[in-house]
Structure formats: structure tokens, C-alpha cells
Protein backbone atom coordinates (compact mmCIF):
# COMPACT_ATOMS: atom_id res chain seq x y z
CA UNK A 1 28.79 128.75 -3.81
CA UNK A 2 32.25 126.76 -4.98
CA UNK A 3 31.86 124.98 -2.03
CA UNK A 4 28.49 123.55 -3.08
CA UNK A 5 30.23 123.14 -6.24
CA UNK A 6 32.60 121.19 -5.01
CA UNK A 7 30.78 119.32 -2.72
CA UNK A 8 28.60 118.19 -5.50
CA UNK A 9 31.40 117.14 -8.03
CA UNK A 10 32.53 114.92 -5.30
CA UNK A 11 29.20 113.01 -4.91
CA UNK A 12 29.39 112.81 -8.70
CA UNK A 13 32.53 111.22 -8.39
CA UNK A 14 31.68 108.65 -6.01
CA UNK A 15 28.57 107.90 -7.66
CA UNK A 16 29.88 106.93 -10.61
CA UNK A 17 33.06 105.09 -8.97
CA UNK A 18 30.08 103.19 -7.57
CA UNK A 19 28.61 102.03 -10.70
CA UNK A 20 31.93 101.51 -12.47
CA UNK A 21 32.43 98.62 -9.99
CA UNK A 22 28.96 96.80 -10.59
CA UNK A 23 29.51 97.25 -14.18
CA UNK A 24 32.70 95.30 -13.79
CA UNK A 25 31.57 93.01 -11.24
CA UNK A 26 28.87 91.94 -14.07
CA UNK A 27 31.14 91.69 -16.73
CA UNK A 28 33.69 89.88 -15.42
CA UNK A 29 32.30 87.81 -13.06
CA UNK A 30 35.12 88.45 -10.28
CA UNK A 31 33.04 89.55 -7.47
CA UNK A 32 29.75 87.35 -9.04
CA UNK A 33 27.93 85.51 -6.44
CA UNK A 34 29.35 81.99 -6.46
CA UNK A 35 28.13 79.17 -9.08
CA UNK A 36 25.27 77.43 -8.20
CA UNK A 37 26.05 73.35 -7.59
CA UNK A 38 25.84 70.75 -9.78
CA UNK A 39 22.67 69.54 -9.46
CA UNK A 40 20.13 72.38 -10.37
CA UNK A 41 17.85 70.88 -7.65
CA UNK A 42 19.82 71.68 -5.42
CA UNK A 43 17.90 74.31 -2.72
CA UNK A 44 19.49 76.88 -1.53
CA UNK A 45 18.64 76.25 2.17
CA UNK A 46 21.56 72.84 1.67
CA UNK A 47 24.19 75.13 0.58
CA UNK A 48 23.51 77.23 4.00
CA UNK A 49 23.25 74.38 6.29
CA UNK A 50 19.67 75.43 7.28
CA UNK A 51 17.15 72.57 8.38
CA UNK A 52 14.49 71.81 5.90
CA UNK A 53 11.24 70.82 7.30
CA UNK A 54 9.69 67.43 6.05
CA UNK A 55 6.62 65.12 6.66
CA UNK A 56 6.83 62.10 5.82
CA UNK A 57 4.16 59.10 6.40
CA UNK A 58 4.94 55.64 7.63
CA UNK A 59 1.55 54.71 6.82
CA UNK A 60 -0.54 52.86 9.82
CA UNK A 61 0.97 53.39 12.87
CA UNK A 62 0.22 49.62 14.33
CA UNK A 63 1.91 47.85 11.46
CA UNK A 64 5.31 47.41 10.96
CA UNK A 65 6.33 49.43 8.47
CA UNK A 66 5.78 52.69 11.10
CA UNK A 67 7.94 51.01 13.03
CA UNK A 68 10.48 50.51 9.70
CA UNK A 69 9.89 54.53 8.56
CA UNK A 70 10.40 56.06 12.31
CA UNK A 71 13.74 53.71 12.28
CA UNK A 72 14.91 54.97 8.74
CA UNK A 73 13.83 58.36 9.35
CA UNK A 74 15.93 58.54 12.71
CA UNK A 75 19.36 57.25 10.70
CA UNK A 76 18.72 59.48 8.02
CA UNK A 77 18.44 62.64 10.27
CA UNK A 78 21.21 61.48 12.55
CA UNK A 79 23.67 61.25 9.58
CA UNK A 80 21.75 64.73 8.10
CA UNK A 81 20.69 66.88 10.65
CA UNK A 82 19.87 69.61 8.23
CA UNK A 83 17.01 66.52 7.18
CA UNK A 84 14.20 67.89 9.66
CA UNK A 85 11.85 64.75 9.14
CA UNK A 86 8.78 64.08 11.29
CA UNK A 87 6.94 60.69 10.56
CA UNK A 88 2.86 60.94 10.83
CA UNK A 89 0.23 58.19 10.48
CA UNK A 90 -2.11 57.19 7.85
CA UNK A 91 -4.94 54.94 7.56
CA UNK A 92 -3.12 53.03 4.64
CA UNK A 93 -1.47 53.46 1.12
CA UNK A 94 -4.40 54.76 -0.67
CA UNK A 95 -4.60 57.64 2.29
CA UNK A 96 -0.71 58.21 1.90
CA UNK A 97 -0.94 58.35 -1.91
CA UNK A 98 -3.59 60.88 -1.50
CA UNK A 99 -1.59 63.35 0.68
CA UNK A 100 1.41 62.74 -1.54
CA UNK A 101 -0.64 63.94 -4.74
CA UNK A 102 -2.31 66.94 -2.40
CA UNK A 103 1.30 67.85 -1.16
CA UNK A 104 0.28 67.78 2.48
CA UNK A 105 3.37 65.19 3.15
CA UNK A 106 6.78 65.14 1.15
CA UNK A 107 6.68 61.07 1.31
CA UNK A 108 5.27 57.84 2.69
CA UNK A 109 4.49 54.80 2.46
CA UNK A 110 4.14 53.54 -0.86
CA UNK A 111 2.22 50.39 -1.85
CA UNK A 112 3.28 49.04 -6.30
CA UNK A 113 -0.52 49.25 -6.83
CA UNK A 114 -1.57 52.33 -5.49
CA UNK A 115 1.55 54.01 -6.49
CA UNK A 116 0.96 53.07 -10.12
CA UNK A 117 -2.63 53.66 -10.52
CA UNK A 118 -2.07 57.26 -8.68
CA UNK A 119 0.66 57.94 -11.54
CA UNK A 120 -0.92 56.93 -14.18
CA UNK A 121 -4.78 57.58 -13.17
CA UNK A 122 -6.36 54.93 -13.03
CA UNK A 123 -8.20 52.27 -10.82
CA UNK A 124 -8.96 54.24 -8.03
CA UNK A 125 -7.60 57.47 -9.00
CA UNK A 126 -9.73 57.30 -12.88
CA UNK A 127 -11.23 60.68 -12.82
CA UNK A 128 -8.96 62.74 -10.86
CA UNK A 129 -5.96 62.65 -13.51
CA UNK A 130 -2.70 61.18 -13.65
CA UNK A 131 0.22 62.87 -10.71
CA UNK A 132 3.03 62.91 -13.59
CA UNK A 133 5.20 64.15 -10.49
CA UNK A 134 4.68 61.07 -8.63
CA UNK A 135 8.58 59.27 -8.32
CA UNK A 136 9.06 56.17 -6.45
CA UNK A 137 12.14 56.35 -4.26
CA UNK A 138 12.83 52.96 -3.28
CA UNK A 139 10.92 49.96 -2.38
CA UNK A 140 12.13 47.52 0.92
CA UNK A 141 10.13 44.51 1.16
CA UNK A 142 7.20 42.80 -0.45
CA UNK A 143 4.09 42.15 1.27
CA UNK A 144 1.85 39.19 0.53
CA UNK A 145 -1.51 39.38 1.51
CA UNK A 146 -2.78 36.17 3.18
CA UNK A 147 -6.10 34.94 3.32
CA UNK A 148 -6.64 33.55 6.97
CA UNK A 149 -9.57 32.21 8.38
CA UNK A 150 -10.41 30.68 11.52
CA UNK A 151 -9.55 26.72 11.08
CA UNK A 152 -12.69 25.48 12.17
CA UNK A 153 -14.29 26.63 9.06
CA UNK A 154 -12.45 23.55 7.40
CA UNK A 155 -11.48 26.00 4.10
CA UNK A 156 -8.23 25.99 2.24
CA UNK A 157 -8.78 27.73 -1.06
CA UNK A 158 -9.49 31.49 -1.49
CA UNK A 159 -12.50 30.49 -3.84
CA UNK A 160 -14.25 29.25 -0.90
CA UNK A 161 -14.57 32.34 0.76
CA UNK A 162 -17.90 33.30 -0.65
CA UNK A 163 -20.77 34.30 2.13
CA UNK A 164 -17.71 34.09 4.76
CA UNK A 165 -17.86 37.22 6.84
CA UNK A 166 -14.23 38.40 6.29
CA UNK A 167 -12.09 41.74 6.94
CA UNK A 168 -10.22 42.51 4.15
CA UNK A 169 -8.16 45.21 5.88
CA UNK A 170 -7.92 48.73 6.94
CA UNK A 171 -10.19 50.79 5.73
CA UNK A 172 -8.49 53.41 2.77
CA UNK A 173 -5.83 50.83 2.72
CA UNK A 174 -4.49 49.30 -0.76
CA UNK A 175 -4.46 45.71 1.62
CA UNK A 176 -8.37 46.69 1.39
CA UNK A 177 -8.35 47.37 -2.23
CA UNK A 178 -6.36 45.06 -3.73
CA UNK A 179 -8.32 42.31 -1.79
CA UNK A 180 -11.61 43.42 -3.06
CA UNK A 181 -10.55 43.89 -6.19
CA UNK A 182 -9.40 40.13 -6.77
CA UNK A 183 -12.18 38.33 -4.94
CA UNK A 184 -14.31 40.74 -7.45
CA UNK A 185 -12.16 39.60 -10.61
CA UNK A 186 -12.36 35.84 -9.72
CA UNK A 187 -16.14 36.18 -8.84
CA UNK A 188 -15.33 35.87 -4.95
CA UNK A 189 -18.19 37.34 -2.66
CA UNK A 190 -17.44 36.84 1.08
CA UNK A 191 -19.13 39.21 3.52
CA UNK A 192 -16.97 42.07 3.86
CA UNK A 193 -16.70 43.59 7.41
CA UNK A 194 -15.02 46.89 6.34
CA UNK A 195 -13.40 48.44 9.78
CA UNK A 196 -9.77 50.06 10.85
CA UNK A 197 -7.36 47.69 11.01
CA UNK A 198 -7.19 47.57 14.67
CA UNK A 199 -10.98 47.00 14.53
CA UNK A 200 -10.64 43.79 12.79
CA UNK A 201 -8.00 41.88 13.99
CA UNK A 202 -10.23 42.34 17.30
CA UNK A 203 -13.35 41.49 15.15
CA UNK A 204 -11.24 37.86 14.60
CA UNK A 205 -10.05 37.48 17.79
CA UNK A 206 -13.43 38.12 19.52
CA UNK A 207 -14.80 35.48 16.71
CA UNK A 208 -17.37 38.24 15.69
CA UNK A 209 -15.99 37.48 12.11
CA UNK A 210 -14.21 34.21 10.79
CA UNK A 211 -10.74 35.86 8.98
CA UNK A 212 -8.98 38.82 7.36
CA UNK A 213 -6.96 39.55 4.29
CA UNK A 214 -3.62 40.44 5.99
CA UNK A 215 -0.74 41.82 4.07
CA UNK A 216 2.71 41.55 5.16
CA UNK A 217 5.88 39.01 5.06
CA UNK A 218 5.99 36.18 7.63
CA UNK A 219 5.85 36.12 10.45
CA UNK A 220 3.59 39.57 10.20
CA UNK A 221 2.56 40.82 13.78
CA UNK A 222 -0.76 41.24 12.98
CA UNK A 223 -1.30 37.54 12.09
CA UNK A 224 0.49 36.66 14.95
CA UNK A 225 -1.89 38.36 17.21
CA UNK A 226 -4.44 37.08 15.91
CA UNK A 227 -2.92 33.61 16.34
CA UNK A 228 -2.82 33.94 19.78
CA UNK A 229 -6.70 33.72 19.92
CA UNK A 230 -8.01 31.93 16.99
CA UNK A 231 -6.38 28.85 14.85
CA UNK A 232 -6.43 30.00 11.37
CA UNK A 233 -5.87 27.93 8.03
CA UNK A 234 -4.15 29.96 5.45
CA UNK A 235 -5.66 29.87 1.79
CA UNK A 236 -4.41 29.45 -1.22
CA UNK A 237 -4.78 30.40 -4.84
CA UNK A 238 -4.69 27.98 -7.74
CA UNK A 239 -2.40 28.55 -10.18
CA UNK A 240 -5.15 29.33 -12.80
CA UNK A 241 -6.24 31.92 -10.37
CA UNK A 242 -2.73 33.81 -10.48
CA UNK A 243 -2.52 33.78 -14.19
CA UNK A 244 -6.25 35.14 -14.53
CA UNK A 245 -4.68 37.74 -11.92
CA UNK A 246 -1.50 38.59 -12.71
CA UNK A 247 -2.85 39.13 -16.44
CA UNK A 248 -5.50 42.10 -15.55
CA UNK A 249 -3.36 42.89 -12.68
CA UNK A 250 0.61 42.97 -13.70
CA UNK A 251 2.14 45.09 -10.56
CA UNK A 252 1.02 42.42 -8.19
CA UNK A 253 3.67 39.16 -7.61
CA UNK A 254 3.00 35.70 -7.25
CA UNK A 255 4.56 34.93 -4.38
CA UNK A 256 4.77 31.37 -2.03
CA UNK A 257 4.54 31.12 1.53
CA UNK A 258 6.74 28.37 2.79
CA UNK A 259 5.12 25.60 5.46
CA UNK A 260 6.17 26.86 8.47
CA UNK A 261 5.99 30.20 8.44
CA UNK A 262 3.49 30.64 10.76
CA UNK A 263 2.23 28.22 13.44
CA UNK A 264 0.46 25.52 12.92
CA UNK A 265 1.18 26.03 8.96
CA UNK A 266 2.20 22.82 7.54
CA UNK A 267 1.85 23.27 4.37
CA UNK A 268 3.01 25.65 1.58
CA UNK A 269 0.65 28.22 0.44
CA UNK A 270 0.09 30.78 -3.53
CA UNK A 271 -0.89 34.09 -2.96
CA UNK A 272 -0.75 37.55 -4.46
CA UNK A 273 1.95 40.14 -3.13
CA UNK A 274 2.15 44.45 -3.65
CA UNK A 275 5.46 45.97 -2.57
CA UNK A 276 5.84 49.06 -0.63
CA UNK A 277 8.34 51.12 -0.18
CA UNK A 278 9.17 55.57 -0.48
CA UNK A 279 6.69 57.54 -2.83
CA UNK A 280 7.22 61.03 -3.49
CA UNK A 281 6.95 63.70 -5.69
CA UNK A 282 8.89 66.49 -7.84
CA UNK A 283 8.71 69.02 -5.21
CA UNK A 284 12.12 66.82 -2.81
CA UNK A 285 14.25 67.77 -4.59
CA UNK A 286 17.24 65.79 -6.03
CA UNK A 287 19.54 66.58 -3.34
CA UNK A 288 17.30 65.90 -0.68
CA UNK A 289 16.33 62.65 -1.85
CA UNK A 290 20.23 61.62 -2.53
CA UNK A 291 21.04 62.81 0.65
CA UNK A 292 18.16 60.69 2.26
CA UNK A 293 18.70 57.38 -0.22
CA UNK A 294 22.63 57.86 0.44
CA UNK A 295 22.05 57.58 4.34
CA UNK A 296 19.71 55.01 4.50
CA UNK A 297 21.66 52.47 2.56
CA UNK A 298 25.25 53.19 4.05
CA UNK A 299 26.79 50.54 6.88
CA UNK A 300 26.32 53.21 9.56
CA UNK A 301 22.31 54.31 8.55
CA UNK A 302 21.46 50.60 8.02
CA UNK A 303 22.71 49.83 10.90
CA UNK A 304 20.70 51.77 13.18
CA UNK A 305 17.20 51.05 11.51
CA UNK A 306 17.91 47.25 11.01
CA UNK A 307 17.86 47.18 14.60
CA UNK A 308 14.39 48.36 14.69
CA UNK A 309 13.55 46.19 11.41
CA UNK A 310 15.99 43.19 10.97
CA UNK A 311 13.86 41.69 7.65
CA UNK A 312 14.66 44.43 5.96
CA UNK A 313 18.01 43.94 6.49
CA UNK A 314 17.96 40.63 4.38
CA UNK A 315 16.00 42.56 1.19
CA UNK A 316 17.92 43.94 -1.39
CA UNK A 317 16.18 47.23 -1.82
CA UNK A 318 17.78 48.07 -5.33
CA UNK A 319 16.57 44.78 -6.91
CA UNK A 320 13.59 45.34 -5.69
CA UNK A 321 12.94 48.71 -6.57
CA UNK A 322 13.83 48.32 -10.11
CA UNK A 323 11.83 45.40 -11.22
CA UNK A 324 9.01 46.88 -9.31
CA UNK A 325 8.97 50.47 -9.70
CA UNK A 326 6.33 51.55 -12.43
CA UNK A 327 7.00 55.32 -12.16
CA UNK A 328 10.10 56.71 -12.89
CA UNK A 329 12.27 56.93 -9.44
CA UNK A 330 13.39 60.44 -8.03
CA UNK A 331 16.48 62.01 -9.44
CA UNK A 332 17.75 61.59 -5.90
CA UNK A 333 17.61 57.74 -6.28
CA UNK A 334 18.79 58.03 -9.83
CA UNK A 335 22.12 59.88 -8.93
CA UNK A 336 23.05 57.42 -5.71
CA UNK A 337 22.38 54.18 -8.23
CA UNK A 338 24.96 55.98 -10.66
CA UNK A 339 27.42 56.81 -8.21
CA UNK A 340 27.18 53.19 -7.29
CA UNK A 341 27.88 51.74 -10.91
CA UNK A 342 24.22 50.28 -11.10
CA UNK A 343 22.15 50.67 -14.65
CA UNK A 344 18.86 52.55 -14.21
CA UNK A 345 17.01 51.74 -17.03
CA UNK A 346 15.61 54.56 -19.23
CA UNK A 347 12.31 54.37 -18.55
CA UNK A 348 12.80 55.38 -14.80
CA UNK A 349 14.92 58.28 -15.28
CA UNK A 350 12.89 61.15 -14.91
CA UNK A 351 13.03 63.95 -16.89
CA UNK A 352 14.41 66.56 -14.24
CA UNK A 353 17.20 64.88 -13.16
CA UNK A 354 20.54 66.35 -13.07
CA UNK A 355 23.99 64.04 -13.44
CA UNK A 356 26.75 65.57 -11.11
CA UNK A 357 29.94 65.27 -12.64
């Protein structure tokens, strides 16, 4: 019997040694689990050096911004390897803006237009509600979209394109919508042949159609190709026509194509231009983004994917982004243009982001 006593005193004992450490460890904070970092974004998966798993969209796979988001997306992971990215197609940047607000991709291919009516609701996204979550991360180049028909037509204004049997780009793509959209504002009816983007630069080629509404800086590969079959006169807006635009319309540029520019071009052309560039949401969070923003734009990351994309190498992404973005950026963008001295103006600091001291 006393040694069942005793036995059970000495459980007591340890017992309650037990619970006089936890008490002290969560008073005092010495044997605490360490303090979480600076930014409260910050996921714990980082601070253990496991991989996170991303998608992110380069939009359609034959144009050249793919090519531009498989390039980035291979500097960023070589410089952060705990940066899983894999880089899937789209049909365009209404598609990507789509999976962005559904969350079945962490980023892609942003186009100004889409980006701001899917933030703020409205054009094309009036009736399914604004995505308050939407940030922009950067933007890297702006894309004019040229009016191009074949040169036998004899045209050279966009206002002439009425009854002309035209593609106006890839179907779901903002190319598409934004083209539509202004012909429809300026009382513009050409024939629209609506097919993949592939499908219509054939449709030109193979003369089934007579031009396409192409978006991209010169000399853009698609335009090229199409070159290569067809002589095509480039069109131009009057500069009544870009007020009237730019007024109803104020995301999109005015932009001018030098003479030049493309073969057989000899004279300078006014058209419209979007920008694209990173769209995202809330759910990166601020260390992933600065981690991906901070690669891309040091010597070694732009190094590697200006090899794949050398125009982008002659952009500078920061002007860019801010007088384009019309959602606030991501607090990962935010922190790298403070640690660089840069000004973000208020409006495009978002409310979750974190300074690190």
C-alpha cells in the first residue's frame, strides 16, 4: 500500500513539474515559438524552405508574350526554387482574367482593359460583381492593336472598314473585345470573322478574309506572318476618332506607329493601345509576389528572360505600371518599389500590405 502511495505522489510530482514549465513558457515567452516575420503575409511554407505550387498563365501560347511569361517564370524559379511555377495557356486576357477571379491560376496575363473592368465590374464583367482582390503586379510592354488589311483593298482609314470581312482576334481575347468595342463606338461595321487566333491569321493568309485587328508592338510575329503571304496597308485613326475614344474609353493609349515598322510601311500610322502585363489576386501573398517582382527585375533574372524577349528589355516596367495600373498593385510590388526609393501613389497601395522595417 505505501508503495502505491508513493508511486502515486511521484506522478503527482511530475505532473505538475510539467505544467509549471508551460505556465512559464507562456508567460515569459522564453521557450515561445519564434516571432512570426515582418510581413504578416508571409506563409509559413517560406520560412521552411518548402516549394509552393503556382499556375500561372502566359495567355495564348502562339503569341509572344508565352514566350515572355515561360522566360520570366524560368528566372524567377531559378533565383527561387522554393517558387514552383508552371505556365499554362489561355485563349486570351478575358479567359485569363476569368481564371484569376475563379482562382483556378495564381496569375497571368493581364491586358489594362480587362484588368480594370474585371476590378471594378464592369464592361464585360457588369453583372458578375466587382473582384476587389484583383492587384496588378506589373505591366511590361504596351500593345497597339493594328488594323491591317490586305493592300489591294486600296483602304487607309479604320472608318473604311465597314462590310470588310475582318478578324478582329482571338476569340475570348480583350484584342477581340476592345476591337469590337471601338468599331461599335465610332459606328464601324465590318464583317466580323470571329475564330482562334491561329484560325485567322490563316483565314488572311489563305485570302478567305481581307485583314485582322492584331495587337502587339512592332514588329509583332503575327503580322509578320501574315506578311509573308498577303501585302497589307495599315489603318489609321483620325485624331477626332482618338479623342471620341479615349473619352468613353480612358485605359486605352493613343499610341503612333512609326513608317517603317513593318514592311512595306511608309508611312506613320494613330491607333489605340491596352497594356498587359501580371494580374493577380489577394490570395499570393506579399512575400511571394516580392520574391517574384524582386527576381524578375534584378541584372541576373533580366538577364536570362531578355534573352528570350529582348523588347522588353528596352521598357521600363515601373513607369509603365504606374501610369497604367487602375487597380491597386500587390503588396509584393508595393514593398520592392519602396525598397527601391520609388513613390507608389496612394491610390495603389492596397489595403493588406505590410511595410518591413
Amino acid at each position: 500500500m505505501k508503495k502505491r502511495i508513493a508511486s502515486l505522489l511521484m506522478v503527482t510530482a511530475v505532473m505538475m513539474g510539467m505544467a509549471g514549465c508551460t505556465a512559464a513558457e507562456d508567460a515569459g515567452g522564453a521557450a515561445a515559438s519564434p516571432a512570426p516575420s515582418t510581413s504578416s503575409s508571409a506563409p509559413a511554407a517560406q520560412a521552411t524552405g518548402d516549394k509552393v505550387m503556382l499556375t500561372f498563365s502566359g495567355g495564348n501560347s502562339s503569341t509572344e508574350s508565352y514566350t515572355y511569361w515561360v522566360a520570366v517564370n524560368k528566372a524567377v524559379k531559378s533565383l527561387y526554387p522554393n517558387l514552383d511555377i508552371n505556365t499554362v495557356d489561355a485563349t486570351g486576357g478575358f479567359d485569363v482574367a476569368q481564371r484569376v477571379r475563379a482562382g483556378s491560376i495564381d496569375a497571368g496575363n493581364g491586358v489594362s482593359v480587362t484588368d480594370y473592368d474585371s476590378y471594378s465590374g464592369t464592361g464585360k464583367f457588369e453583372g458578375q460583381g466587382a473582384a476587389d482582390n484583383l492587384r496588378v503586379m506589373w505591366y511590361y510592354t504596351e500593345s497597339p492593336i493594328n488594323f491591317c488589311v490586305d493592300k489591294e483593298l486600296g483602304l487607309t482609314k479604320v472608318d473604311e472598314l465597314t462590310g470588310v470581312k475582318m478578324h478582329p482576334g482571338g476569340t475570348g481575347s480583350t484584342n477581340t473585345l476592345v476591337a469590337m468595342d471601338v468599331c461599335n463606338l465610332l459606328g464601324i461595321e465590318p464583317n466580323w470573322f470571329e475564330a482562334s487566333s491561329s484560325d485567322g491569321i490563316d483565314a488572311v493568309m489563305n485570302r478567305q478574309i481581307s485583314g485582322a485587328a492584331r495587337n502587339g508592338s512592332a514588329p509583332d510575329s503575327q503580322i509578320v506572318q501574315m506578311q509573308s503571304a498577303v501585302d497589307l496597308s495599315f489603318l489609321t485613326f483620325t485624331d477626332e476618332e482618338l479623342e471620341k475614344i479615349t473619352e468613353a474609353m480612358p485605359y486605352l493609349n493613343v499610341v503612333t506607329i512609326p513608317a517603317g515598322s513593318y514592311e512595306g510601311q511608309n508611312y506613320d500610322y494613330k491607333t489605340i493601345a491596352t497594356a498587359q502585363g501580371g494580374i493577380t489576386t489577394t490570395a499570393l501573398t506579399q512575400e511571394q509576389g516580392y520574391e517574384y517582382i524582386s527576381a524578375m527585375m534584378s541584372d541576373e533574372g533580366r538577364s536570362q528572360w531578355t534573352a528570350a524577349y529582348p523588347k522588353g528589355g528596352e521598357v521600363d516596367v515601373i513607369d509603365l505600371t504606374l501610369r497604367t495600373a487602375k487597380a491597386p498593385l500587390h503588396a509584393g510590388t508595393v514593398q520592392y518599389l519602396e525598397e527601391q526609393g520609388i513613390e507608389v501613389p496612394s491610390e495603389l497601395i492596397p489595403p493588406e500590405y505590410v511595410p518591413v522595417k
